[in-house]
C-alpha atoms as a PDB file:
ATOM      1  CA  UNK A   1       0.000   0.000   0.000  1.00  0.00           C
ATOM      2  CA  UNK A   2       1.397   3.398  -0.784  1.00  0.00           C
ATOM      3  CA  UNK A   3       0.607   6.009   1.142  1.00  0.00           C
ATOM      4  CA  UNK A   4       1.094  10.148   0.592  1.00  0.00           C
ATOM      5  CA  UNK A   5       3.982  11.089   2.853  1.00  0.00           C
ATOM      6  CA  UNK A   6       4.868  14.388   5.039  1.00  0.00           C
ATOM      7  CA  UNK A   7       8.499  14.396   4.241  1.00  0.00           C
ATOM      8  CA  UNK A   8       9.967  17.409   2.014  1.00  0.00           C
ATOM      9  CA  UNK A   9      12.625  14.712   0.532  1.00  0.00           C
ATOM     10  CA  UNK A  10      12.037  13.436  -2.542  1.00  0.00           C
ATOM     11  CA  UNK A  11      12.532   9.316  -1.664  1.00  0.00           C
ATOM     12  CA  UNK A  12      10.418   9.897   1.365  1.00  0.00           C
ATOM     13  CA  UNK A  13       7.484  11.874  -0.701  1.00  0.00           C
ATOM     14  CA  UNK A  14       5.542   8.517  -1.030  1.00  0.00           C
ATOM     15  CA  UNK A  15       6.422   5.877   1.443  1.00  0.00           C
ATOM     16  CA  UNK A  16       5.288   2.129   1.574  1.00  0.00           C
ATOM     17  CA  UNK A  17       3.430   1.512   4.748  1.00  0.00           C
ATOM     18  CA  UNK A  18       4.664  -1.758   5.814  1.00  0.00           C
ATOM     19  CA  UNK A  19       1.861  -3.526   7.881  1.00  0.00           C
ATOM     20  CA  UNK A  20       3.413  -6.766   9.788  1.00  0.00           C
ATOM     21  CA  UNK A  21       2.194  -7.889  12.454  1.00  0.00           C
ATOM     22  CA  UNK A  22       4.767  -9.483  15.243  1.00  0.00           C
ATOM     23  CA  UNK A  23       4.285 -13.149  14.739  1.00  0.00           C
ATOM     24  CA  UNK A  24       5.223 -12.220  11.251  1.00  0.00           C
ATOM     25  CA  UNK A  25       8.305 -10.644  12.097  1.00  0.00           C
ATOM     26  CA  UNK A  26      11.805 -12.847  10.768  1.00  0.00           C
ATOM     27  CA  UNK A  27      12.423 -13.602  14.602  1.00  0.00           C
ATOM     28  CA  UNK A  28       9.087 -15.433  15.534  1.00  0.00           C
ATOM     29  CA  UNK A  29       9.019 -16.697  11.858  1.00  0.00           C
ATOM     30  CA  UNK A  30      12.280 -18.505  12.786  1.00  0.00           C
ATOM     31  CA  UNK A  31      11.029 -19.714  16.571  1.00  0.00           C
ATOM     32  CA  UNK A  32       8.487 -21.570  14.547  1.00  0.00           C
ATOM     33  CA  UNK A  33      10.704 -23.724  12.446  1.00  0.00           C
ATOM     34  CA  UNK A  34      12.760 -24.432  15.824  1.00  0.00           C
ATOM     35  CA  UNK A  35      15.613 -21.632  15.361  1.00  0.00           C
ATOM     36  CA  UNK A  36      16.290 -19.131  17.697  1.00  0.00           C
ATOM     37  CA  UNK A  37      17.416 -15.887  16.527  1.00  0.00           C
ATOM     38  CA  UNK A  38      20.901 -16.349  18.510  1.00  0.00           C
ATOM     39  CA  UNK A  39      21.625 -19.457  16.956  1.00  0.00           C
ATOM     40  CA  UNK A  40      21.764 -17.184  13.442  1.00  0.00           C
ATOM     41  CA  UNK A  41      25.358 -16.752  13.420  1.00  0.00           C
ATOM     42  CA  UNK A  42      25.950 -14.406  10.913  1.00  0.00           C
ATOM     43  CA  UNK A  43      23.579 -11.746   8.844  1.00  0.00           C
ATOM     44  CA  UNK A  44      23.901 -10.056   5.490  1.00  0.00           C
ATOM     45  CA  UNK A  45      22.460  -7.253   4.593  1.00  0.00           C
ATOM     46  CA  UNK A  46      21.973  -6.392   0.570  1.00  0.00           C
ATOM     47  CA  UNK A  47      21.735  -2.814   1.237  1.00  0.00           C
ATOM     48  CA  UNK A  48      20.439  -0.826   4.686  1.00  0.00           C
ATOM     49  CA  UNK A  49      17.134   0.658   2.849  1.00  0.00           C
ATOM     50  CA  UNK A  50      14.547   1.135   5.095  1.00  0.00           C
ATOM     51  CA  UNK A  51      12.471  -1.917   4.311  1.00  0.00           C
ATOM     52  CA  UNK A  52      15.367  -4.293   4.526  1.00  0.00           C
ATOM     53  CA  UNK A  53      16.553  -3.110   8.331  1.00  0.00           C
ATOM     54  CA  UNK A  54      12.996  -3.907   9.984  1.00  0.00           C
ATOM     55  CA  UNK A  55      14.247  -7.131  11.130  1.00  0.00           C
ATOM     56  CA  UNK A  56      17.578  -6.150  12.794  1.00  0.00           C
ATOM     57  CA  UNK A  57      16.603  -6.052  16.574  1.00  0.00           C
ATOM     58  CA  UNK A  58      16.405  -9.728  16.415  1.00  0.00           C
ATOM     59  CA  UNK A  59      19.802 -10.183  16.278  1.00  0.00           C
ATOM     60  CA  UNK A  60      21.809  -8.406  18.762  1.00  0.00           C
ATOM     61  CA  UNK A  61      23.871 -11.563  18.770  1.00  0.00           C
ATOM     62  CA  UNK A  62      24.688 -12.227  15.389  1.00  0.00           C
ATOM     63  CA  UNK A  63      27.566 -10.539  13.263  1.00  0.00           C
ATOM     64  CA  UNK A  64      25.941  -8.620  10.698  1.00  0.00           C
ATOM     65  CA  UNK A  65      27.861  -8.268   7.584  1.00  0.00           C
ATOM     66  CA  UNK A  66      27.308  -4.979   5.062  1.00  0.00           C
ATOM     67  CA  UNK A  67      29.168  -3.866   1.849  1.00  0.00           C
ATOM     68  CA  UNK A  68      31.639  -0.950   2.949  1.00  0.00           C
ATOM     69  CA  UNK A  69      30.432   1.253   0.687  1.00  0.00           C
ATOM     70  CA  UNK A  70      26.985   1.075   1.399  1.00  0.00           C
ATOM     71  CA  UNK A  71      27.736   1.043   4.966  1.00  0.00           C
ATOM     72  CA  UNK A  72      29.629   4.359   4.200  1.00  0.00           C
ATOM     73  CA  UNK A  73      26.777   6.206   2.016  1.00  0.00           C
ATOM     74  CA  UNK A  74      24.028   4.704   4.857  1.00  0.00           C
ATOM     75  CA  UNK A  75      25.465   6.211   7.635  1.00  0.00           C
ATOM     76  CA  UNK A  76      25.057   9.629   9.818  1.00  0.00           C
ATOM     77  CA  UNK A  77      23.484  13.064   8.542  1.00  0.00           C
ATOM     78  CA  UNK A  78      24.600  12.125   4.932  1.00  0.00           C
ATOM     79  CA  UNK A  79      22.943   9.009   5.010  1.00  0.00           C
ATOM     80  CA  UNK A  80      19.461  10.417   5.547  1.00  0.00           C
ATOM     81  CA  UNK A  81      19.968  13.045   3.265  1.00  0.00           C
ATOM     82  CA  UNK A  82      20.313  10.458   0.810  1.00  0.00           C
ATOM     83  CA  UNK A  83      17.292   8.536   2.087  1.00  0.00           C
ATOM     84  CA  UNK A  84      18.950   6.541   4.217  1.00  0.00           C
ATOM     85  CA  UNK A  85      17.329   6.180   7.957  1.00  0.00           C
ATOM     86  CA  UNK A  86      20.317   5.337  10.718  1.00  0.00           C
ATOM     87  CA  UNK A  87      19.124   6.501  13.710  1.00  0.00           C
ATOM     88  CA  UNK A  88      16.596   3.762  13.086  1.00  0.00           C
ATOM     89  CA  UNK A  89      19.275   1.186  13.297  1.00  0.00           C
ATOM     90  CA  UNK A  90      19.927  -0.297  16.930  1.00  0.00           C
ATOM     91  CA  UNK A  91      21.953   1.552  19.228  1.00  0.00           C
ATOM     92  CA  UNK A  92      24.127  -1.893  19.533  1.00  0.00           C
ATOM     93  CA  UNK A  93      24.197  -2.278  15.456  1.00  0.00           C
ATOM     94  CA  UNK A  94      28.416  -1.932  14.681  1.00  0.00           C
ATOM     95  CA  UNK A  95      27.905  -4.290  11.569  1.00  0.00           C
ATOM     96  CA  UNK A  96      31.046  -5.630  10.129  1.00  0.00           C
ATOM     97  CA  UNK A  97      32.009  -4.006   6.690  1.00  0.00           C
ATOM     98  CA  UNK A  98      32.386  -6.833   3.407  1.00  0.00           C
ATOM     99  CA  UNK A  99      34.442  -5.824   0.643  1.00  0.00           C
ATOM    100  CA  UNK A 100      34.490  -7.943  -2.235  1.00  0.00           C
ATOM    101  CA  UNK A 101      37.368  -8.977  -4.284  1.00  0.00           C
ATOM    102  CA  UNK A 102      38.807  -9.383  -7.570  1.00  0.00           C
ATOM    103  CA  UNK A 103      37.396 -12.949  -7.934  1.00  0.00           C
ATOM    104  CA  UNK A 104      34.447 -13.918 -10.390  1.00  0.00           C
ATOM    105  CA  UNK A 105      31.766 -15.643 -10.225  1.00  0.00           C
ATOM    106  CA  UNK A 106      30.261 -16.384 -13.453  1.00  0.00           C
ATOM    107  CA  UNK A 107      29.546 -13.024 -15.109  1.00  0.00           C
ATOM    108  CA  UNK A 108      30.286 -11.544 -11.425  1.00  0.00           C
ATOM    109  CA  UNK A 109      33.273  -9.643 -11.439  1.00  0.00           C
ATOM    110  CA  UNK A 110      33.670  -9.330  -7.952  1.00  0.00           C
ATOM    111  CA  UNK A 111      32.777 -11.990  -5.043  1.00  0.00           C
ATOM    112  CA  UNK A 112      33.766 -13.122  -1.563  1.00  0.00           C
ATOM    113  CA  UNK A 113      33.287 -16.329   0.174  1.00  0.00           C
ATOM    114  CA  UNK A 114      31.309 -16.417   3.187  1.00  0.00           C
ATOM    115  CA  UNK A 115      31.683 -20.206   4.292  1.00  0.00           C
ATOM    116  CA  UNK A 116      35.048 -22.201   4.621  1.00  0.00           C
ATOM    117  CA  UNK A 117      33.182 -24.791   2.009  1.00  0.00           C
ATOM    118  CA  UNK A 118      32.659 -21.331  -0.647  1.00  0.00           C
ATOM    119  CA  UNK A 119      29.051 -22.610  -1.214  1.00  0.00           C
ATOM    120  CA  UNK A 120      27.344 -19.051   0.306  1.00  0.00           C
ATOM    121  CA  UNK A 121      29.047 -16.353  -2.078  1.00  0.00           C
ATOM    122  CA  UNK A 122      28.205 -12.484  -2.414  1.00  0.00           C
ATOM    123  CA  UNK A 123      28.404 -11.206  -5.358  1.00  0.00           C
ATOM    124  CA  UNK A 124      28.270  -7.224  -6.670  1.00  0.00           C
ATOM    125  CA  UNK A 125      25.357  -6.352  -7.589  1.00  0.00           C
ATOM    126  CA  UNK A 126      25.395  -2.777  -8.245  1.00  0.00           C
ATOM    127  CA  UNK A 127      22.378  -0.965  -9.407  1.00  0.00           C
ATOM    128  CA  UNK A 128      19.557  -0.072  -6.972  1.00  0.00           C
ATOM    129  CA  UNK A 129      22.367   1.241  -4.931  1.00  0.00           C
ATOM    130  CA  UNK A 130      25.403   1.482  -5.868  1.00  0.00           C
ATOM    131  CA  UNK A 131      26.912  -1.192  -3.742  1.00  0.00           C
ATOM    132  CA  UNK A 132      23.846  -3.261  -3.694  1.00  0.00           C
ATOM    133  CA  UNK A 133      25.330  -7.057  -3.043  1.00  0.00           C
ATOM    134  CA  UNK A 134      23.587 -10.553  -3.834  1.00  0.00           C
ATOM    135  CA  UNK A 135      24.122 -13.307  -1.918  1.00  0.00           C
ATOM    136  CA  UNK A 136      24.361 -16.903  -4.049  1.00  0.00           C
ATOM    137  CA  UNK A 137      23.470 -20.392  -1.947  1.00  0.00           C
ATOM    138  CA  UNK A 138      24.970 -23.636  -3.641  1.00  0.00           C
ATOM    139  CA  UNK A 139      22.947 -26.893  -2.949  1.00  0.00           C
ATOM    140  CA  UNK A 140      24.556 -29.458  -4.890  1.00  0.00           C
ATOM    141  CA  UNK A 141      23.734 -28.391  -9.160  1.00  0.00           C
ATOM    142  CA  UNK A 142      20.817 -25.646  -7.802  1.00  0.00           C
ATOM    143  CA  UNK A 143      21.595 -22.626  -7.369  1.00  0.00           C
ATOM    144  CA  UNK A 144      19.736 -19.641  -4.758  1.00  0.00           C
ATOM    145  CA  UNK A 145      20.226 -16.469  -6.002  1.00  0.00           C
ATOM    146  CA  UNK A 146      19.096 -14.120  -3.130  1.00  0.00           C
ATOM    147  CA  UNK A 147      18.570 -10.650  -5.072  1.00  0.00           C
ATOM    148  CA  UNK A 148      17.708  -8.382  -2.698  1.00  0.00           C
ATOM    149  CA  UNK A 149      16.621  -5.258  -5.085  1.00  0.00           C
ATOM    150  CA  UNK A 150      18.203  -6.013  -7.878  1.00  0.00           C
ATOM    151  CA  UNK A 151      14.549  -6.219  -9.743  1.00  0.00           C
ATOM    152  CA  UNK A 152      10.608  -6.339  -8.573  1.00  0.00           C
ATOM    153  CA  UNK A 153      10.238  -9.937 -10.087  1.00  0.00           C
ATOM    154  CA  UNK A 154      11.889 -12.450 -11.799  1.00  0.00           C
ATOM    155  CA  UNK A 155       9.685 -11.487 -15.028  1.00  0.00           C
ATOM    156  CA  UNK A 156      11.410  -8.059 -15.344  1.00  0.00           C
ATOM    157  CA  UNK A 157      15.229  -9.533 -14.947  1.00  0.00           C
ATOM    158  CA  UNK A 158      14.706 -12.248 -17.438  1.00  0.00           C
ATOM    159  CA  UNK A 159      13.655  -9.142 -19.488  1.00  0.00           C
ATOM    160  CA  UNK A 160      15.723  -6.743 -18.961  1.00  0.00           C
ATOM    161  CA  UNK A 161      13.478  -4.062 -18.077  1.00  0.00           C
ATOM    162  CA  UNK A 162      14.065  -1.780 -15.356  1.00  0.00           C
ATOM    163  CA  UNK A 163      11.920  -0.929 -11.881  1.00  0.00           C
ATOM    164  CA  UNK A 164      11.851   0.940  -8.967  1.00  0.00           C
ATOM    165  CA  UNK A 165      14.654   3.268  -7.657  1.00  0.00           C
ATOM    166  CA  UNK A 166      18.295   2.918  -9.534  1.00  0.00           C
ATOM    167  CA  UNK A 167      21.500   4.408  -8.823  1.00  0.00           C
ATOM    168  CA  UNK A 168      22.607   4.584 -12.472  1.00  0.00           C
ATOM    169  CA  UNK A 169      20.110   2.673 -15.227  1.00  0.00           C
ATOM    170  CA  UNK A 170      23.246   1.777 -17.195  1.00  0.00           C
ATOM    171  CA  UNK A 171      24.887  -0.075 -14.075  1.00  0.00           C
ATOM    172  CA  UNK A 172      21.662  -1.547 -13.411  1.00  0.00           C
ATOM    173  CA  UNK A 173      21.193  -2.957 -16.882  1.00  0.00           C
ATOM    174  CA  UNK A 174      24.291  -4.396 -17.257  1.00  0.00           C
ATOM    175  CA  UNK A 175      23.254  -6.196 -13.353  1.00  0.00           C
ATOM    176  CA  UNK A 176      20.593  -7.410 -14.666  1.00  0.00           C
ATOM    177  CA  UNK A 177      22.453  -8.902 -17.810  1.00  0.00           C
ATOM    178  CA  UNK A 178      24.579 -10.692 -15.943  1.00  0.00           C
ATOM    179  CA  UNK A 179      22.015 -12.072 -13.103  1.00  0.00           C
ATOM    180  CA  UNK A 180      20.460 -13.387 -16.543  1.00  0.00           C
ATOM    181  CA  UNK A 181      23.694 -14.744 -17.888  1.00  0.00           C
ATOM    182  CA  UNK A 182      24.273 -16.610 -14.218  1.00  0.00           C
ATOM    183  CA  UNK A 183      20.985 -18.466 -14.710  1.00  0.00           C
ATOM    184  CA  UNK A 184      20.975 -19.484 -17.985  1.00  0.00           C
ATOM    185  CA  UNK A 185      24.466 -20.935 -17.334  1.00  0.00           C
ATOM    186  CA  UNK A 186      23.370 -22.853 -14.613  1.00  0.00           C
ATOM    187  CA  UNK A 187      20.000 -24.184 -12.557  1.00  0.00           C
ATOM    188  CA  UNK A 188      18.995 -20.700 -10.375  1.00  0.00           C
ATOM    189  CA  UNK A 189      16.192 -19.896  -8.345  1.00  0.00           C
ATOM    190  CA  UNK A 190      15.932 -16.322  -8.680  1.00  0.00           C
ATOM    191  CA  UNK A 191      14.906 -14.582  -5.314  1.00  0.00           C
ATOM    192  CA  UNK A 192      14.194 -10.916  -5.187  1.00  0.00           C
ATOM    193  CA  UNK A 193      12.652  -9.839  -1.889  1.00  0.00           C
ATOM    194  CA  UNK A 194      10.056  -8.380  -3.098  1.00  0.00           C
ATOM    195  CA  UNK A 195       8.814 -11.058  -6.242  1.00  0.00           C
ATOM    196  CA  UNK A 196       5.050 -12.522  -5.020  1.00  0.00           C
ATOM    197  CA  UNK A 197       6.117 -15.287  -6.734  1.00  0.00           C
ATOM    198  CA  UNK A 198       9.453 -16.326  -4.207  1.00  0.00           C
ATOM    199  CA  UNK A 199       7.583 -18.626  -2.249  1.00  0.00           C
ATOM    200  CA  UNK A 200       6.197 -20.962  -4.493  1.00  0.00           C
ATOM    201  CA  UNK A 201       9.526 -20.789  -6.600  1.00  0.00           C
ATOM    202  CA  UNK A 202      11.154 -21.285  -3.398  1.00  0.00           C
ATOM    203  CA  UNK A 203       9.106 -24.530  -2.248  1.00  0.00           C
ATOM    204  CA  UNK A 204       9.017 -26.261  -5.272  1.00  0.00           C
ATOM    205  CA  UNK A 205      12.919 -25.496  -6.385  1.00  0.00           C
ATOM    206  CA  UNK A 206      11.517 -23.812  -9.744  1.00  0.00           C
ATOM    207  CA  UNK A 207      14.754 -22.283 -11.570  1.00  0.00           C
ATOM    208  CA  UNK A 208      14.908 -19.234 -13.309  1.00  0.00           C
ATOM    209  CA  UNK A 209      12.479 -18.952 -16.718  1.00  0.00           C
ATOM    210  CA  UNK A 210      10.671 -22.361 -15.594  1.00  0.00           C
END
């Protein structure tokens, strides 16, 4: 739902109203499959937008990993000139900064390895912001590409076509080319938080185009 806001700035002129109600919330979401939000050892963030920070208070225990230089445009007055909101963050959140190196994955020019085993990568994926990151989960010849932003739906990346807010359309076009690339190359289940359809892809291991 979209709702007329009372802000003067430009990306706070019309604001979602997110309506979730507590048991909906990522920490009693996890209770009820049996995991406790301090058994979550480690949290990464695609960006620090305001409708991807909501769930941050669960985890005063976790190390929460962020790309540097999103963590960098995010933060203090700056940040929420640019539309950034940090003094909604925790007062304990001191997230750990993730810079990606020189090491592709696919069409991903720059990666880094999250697990000893190097089957959670992050991958750049610059575009909605410009250090807007992508996190890729290997289970066995499947692929789960967790997308944050980088489009609305998997419709509009197998297209091409741009959405929503972008740092630079060129930058984001040439993301979305090679989040297209990485899935025809290999079995992917696309994931964009925002995609209706994530569930049901999710559930029934659909892959990207299928």
């Amino acid at each position: 739902m979209l709702e007329s806001g009372k802000s003067l700035h430009p990306y706070l002129r019309w604001e979602v109203a997110f309506r979730i109600d507590r048991e909906q919330e990522i920490g009693p979401q996890l209770r009820s499959l049996g995991i406790a939000p301090r058994d979550v050892k480690r949290v990464v963030l695609t960006h620090l937008h305001m409708d991807h920070d909501g769930g941050l208070a669960h985890f005063p225990d976790s190390e929460i990993l962020v790309a540097a230089g999103e963590l960098r445009t995010a933060s203090g007055t700056l940040g929420r000139l640019r539309g950034y909101l940090p003094h909604r963050w925790p007062t304990w959140f001191d997230p750990k900064p993730l810079s990606l190196a020189a090491e592709s994955l696919g069409p991903f020019a720059a990666s880094r390895q999250l697990t000893q085993a190097g089957d959670v990568v992050a991958v750049a994926t610059p575009g909605h912001t410009a250090d807007h990151i992508s996190i890729v989960v290997q289970d066995g010849e499947i692929n789960y590409f967790l997308a944050g932003d980088t489009s609305y739906n998997e419709e509009l990346m197998l297209a091409g076509r741009l959405d929503g807010v972008s740092a630079d359309e060129q930058v984001t076009t040439a993301t979305l080319d090679a989040i297209r690339r990485f899935t025809q190359s290999r079995p992917t289940v696309y994931l964009p938080t925002h995609d209706p359809g994530c569930a049901n892809r999710l559930v029934n291991r659909l892959t990207a185009g299928a």
